[in-house]
Protein backbone atom coordinates (compact mmCIF):
# COMPACT_ATOMS: atom_id res chain seq x y z
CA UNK A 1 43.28 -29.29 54.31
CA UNK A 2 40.22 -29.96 52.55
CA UNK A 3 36.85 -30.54 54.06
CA UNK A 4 36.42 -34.02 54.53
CA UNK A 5 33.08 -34.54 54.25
CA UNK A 6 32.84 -32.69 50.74
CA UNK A 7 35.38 -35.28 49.58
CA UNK A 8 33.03 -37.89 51.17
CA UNK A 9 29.84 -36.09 49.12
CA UNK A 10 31.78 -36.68 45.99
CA UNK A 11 33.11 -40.09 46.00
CA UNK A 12 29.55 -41.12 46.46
CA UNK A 13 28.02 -39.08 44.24
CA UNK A 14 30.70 -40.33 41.03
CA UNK A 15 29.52 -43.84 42.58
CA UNK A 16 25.99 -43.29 42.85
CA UNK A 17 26.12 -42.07 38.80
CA UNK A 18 28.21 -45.52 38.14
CA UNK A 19 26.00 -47.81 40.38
CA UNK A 20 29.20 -48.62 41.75
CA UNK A 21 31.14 -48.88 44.73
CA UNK A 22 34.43 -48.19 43.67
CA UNK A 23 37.10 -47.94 40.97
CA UNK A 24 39.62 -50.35 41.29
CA UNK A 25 41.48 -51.12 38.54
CA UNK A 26 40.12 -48.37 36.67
CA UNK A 27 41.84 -46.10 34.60
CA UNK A 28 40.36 -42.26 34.54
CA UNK A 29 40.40 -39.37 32.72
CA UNK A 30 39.63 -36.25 34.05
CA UNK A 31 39.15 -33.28 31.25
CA UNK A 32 38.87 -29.22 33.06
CA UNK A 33 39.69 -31.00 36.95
CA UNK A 34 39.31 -27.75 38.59
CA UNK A 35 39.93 -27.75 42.28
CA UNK A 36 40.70 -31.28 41.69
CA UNK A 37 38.03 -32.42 43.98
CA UNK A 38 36.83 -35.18 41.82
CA UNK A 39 39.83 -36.60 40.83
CA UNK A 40 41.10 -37.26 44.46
CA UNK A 41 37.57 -38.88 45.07
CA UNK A 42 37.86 -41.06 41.92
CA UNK A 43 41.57 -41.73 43.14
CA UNK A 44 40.22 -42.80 46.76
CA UNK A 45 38.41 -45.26 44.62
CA UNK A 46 40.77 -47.08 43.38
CA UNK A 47 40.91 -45.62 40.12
CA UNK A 48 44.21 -44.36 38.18
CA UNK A 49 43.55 -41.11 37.30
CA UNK A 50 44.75 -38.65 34.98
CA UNK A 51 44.00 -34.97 35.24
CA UNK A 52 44.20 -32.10 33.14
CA UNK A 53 43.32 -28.30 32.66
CA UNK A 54 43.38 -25.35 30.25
CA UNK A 55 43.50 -23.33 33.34
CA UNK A 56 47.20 -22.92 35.14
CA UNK A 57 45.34 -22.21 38.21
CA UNK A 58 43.44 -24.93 38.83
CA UNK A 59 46.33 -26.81 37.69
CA UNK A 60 48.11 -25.45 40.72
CA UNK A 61 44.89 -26.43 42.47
CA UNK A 62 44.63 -30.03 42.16
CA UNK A 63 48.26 -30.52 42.12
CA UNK A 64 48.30 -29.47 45.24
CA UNK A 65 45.73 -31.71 46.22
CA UNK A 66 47.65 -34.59 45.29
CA UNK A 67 50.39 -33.64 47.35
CA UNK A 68 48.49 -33.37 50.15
CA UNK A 69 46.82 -36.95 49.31
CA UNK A 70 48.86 -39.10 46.94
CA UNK A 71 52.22 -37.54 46.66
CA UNK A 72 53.92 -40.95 46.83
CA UNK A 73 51.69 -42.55 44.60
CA UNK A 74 52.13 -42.15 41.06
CA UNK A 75 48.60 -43.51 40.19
CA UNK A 76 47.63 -39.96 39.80
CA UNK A 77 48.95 -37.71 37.06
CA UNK A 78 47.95 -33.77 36.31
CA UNK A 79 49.10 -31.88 33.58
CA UNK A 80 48.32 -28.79 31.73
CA UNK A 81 46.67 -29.53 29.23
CA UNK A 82 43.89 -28.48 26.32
CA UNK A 83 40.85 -30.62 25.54
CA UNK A 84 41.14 -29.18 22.08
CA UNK A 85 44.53 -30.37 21.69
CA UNK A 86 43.83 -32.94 18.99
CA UNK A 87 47.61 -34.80 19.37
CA UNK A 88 47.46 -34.29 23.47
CA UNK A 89 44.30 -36.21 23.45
CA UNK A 90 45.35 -38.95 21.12
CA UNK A 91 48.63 -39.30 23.10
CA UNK A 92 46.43 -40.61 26.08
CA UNK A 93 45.16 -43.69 24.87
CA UNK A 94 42.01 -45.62 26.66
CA UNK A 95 40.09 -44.96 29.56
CA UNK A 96 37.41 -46.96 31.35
CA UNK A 97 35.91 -43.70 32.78
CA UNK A 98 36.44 -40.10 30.65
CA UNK A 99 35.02 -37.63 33.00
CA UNK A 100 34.10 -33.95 32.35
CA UNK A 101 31.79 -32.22 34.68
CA UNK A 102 30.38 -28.84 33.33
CA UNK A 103 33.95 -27.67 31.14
CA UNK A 104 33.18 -28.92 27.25
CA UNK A 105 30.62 -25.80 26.84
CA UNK A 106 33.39 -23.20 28.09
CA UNK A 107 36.53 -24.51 25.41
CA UNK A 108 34.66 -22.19 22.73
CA UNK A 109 33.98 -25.50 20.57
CA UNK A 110 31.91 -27.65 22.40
CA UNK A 111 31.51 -30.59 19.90
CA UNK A 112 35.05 -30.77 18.80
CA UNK A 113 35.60 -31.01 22.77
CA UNK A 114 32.73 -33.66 23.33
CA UNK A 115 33.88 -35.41 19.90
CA UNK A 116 38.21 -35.79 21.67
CA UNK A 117 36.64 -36.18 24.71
CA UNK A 118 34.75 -39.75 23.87
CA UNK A 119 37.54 -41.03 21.48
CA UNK A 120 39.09 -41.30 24.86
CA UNK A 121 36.65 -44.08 26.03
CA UNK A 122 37.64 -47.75 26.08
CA UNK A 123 35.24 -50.37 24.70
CA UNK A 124 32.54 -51.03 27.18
CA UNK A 125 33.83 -47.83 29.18
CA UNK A 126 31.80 -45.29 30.69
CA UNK A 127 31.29 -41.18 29.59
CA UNK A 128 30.21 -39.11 32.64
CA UNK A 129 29.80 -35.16 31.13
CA UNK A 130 27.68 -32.61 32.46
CA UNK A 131 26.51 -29.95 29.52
CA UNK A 132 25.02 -25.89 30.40
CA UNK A 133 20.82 -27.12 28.99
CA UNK A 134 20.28 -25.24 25.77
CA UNK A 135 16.78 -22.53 26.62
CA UNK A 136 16.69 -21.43 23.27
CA UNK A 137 16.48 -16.91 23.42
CA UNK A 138 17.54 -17.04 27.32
CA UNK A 139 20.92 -19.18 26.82
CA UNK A 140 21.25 -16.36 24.03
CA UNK A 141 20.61 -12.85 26.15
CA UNK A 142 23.05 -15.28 29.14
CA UNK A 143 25.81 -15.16 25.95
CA UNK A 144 25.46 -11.77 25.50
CA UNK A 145 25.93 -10.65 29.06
CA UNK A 146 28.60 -12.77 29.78
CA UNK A 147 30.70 -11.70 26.61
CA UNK A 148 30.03 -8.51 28.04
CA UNK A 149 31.16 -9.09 31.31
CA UNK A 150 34.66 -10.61 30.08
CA UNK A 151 35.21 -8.05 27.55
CA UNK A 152 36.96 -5.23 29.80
CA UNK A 153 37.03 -4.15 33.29
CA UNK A 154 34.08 -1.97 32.65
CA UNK A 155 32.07 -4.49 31.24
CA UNK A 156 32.75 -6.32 34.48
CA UNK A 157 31.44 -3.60 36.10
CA UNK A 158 28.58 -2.67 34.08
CA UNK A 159 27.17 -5.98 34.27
CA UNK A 160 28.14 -6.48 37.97
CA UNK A 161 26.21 -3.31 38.95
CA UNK A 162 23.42 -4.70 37.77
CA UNK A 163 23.19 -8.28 38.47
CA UNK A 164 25.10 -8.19 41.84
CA UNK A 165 21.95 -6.19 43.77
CA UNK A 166 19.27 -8.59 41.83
CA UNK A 167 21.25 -12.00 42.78
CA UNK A 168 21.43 -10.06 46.47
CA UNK A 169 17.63 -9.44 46.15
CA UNK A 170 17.09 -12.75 45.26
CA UNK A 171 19.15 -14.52 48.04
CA UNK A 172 16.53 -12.51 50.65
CA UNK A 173 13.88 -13.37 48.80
CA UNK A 174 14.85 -17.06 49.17
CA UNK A 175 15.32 -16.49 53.01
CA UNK A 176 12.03 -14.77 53.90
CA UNK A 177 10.01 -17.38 51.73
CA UNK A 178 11.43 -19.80 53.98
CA UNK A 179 11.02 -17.57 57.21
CA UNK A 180 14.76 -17.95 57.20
CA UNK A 181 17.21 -15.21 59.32
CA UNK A 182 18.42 -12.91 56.04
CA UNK A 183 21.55 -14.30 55.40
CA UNK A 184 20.85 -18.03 56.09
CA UNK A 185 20.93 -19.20 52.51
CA UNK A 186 24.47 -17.68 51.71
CA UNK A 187 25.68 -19.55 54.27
CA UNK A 188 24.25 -22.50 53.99
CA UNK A 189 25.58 -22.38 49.96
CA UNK A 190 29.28 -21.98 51.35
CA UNK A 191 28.71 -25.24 53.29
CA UNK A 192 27.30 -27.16 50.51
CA UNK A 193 28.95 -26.27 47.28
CA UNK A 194 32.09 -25.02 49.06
CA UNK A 195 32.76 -21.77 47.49
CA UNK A 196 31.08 -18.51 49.22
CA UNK A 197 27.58 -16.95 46.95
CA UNK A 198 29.21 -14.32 45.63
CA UNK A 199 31.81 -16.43 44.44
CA UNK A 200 29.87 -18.48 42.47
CA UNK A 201 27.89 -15.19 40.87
CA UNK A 202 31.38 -14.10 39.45
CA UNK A 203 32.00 -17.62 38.13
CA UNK A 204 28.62 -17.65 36.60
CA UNK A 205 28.82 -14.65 35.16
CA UNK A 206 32.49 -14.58 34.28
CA UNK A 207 31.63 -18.44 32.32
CA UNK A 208 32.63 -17.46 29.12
CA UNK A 209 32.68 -19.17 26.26
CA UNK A 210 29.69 -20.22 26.57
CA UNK A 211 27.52 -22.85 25.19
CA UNK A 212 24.51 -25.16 25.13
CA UNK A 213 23.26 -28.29 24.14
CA UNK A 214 19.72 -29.98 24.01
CA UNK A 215 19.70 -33.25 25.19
CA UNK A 216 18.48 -35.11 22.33
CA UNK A 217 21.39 -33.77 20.14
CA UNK A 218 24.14 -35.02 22.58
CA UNK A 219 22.05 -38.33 22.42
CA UNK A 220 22.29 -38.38 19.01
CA UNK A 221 26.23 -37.36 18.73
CA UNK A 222 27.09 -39.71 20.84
CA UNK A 223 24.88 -42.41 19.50
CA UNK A 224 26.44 -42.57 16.16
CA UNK A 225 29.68 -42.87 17.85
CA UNK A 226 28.56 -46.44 19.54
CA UNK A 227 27.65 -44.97 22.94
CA UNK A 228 24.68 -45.72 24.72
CA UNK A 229 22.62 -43.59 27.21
CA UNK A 230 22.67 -45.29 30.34
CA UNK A 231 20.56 -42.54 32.77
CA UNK A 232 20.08 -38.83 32.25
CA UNK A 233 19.04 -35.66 34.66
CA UNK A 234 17.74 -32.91 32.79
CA UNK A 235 16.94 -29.66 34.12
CA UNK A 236 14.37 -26.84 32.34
CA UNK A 237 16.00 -23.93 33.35
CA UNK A 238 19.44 -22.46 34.33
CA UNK A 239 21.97 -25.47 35.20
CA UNK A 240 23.45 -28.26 33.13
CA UNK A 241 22.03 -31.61 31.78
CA UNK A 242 23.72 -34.47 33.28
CA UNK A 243 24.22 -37.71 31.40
CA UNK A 244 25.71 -41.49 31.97
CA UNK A 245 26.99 -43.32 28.57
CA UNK A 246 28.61 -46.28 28.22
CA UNK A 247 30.33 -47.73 25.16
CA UNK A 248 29.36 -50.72 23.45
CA UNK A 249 32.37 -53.61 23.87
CA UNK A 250 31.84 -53.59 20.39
CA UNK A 251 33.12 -50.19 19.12
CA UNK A 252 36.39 -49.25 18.23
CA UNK A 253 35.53 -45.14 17.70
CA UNK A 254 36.76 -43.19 15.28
């Protein structure tokens, strides 16, 4: 069963992003659900939600998470599905929330994605998407080792021998800057983000495709599509960009 206080952590951060306290009566979209943690929070809301992911995996993942929390509600679809899927996405019609947390910069064609992705939006609905911050030469050398690392199985472990001991390093590093016990912030990473350290090294360096995005050109994109920014946290290094839209009542989309 899953930790209940992570699903706790989510369903208030997805309503601390709205300025909301729930969902009811909202209909959601879900694009690359993953574990399916954030649908079932957005489903505890209230919402109807529909999930979906390239990924047969986490497919299995949050279906199994509905069983466990909705099974006899059928408020809460999941299919397997492709973003990129141009008659899949029409076939969905409106949502007052499309949601997509860190996924459009791994489909290999990010603004195609981010371009399906907001047709989705209703009128006066809301765009929640999370995109990897473009650094210019450093998101470039990051490409590079992560098309390395996916290539073969000794790519994996040509890249692993070397990054593996640094991220290790680095993990110490944090712990005796912080006159931790060496070990403390691995542990204290499984608690928070629910996946062990060295889990979430292979995912970052296994995250391929891989793109970026500065902020003022997702601004832009999604200005000209009758969206408006409605809050924005940026980052300046590794990490994604998060950003709140919302839809003017007026626009109809493409």
């Amino acid at each position: 069963m899953l930790d209940e206080h992570r699903v706790d952590q989510s369903r208030r951060a997805i309503c601390d992003l709205l300025d909301r306290e729930d969902l009811q009566d909202w209909r959601v979209l879900d694009i690359g659900s993953g574990s399916g943690l954030s649908s079932l929070a957005m489903h505890q809301l209230g919402a109807e939600v529909v999930s979906f992911d390239y990924d047969p995996d986490s497919v299995a993942c949050t279906e199994e998470l509905r069983r466990l929390y909705g099974a006899s509600d059928k408020h809460w679809t999941v299919t397997h599905d492709s973003v990129l899927d141009v008659a899949f996405m029409q076939s969905l019609g409106k949502f007052n929330l499309v949601y997509s947390w860190g996924v459009l910069h791994h489909t290999g064609a990010m603004w195609q994605a981010l371009d399906l992705a907001q047709q989705c939006v209703a009128p006066g609905g809301t765009l929640l998407i999370a995109l990897y911050n473009d650094q210019g030469w450093r998101s470039g050398v990051w490409r590079a080792i992560k098309r390395l690392y996916c290539s073969s199985a000794p790519g994996r472990w040509l890249v692993g021998a070397l990054f593996y001991p640094f991220f290790a390093l680095y993990a110490l590093w944090l712990d005796l800057r912080q006159l931790h016990v060496p070990g403390t912030h691995a542990r204290q990473y499984a608690q928070r983000r629910g996946m062990s350290l060295f889990h979430d090294w292979r995912d970052w360096l296994g995250g391929y495709p891989f793109e970026v995005a500065q902020p003022e050109g997702v601004v832009s994109k999604l200005a000209a599509e009758g969206f408006q920014l409605q809050s924005q946290k940026l980052t300046q290094g590794l990490g994604c960009n998060e950003f709140v839209f919302t839809k003017t009542a007026t626009s109809h989309g493409k």
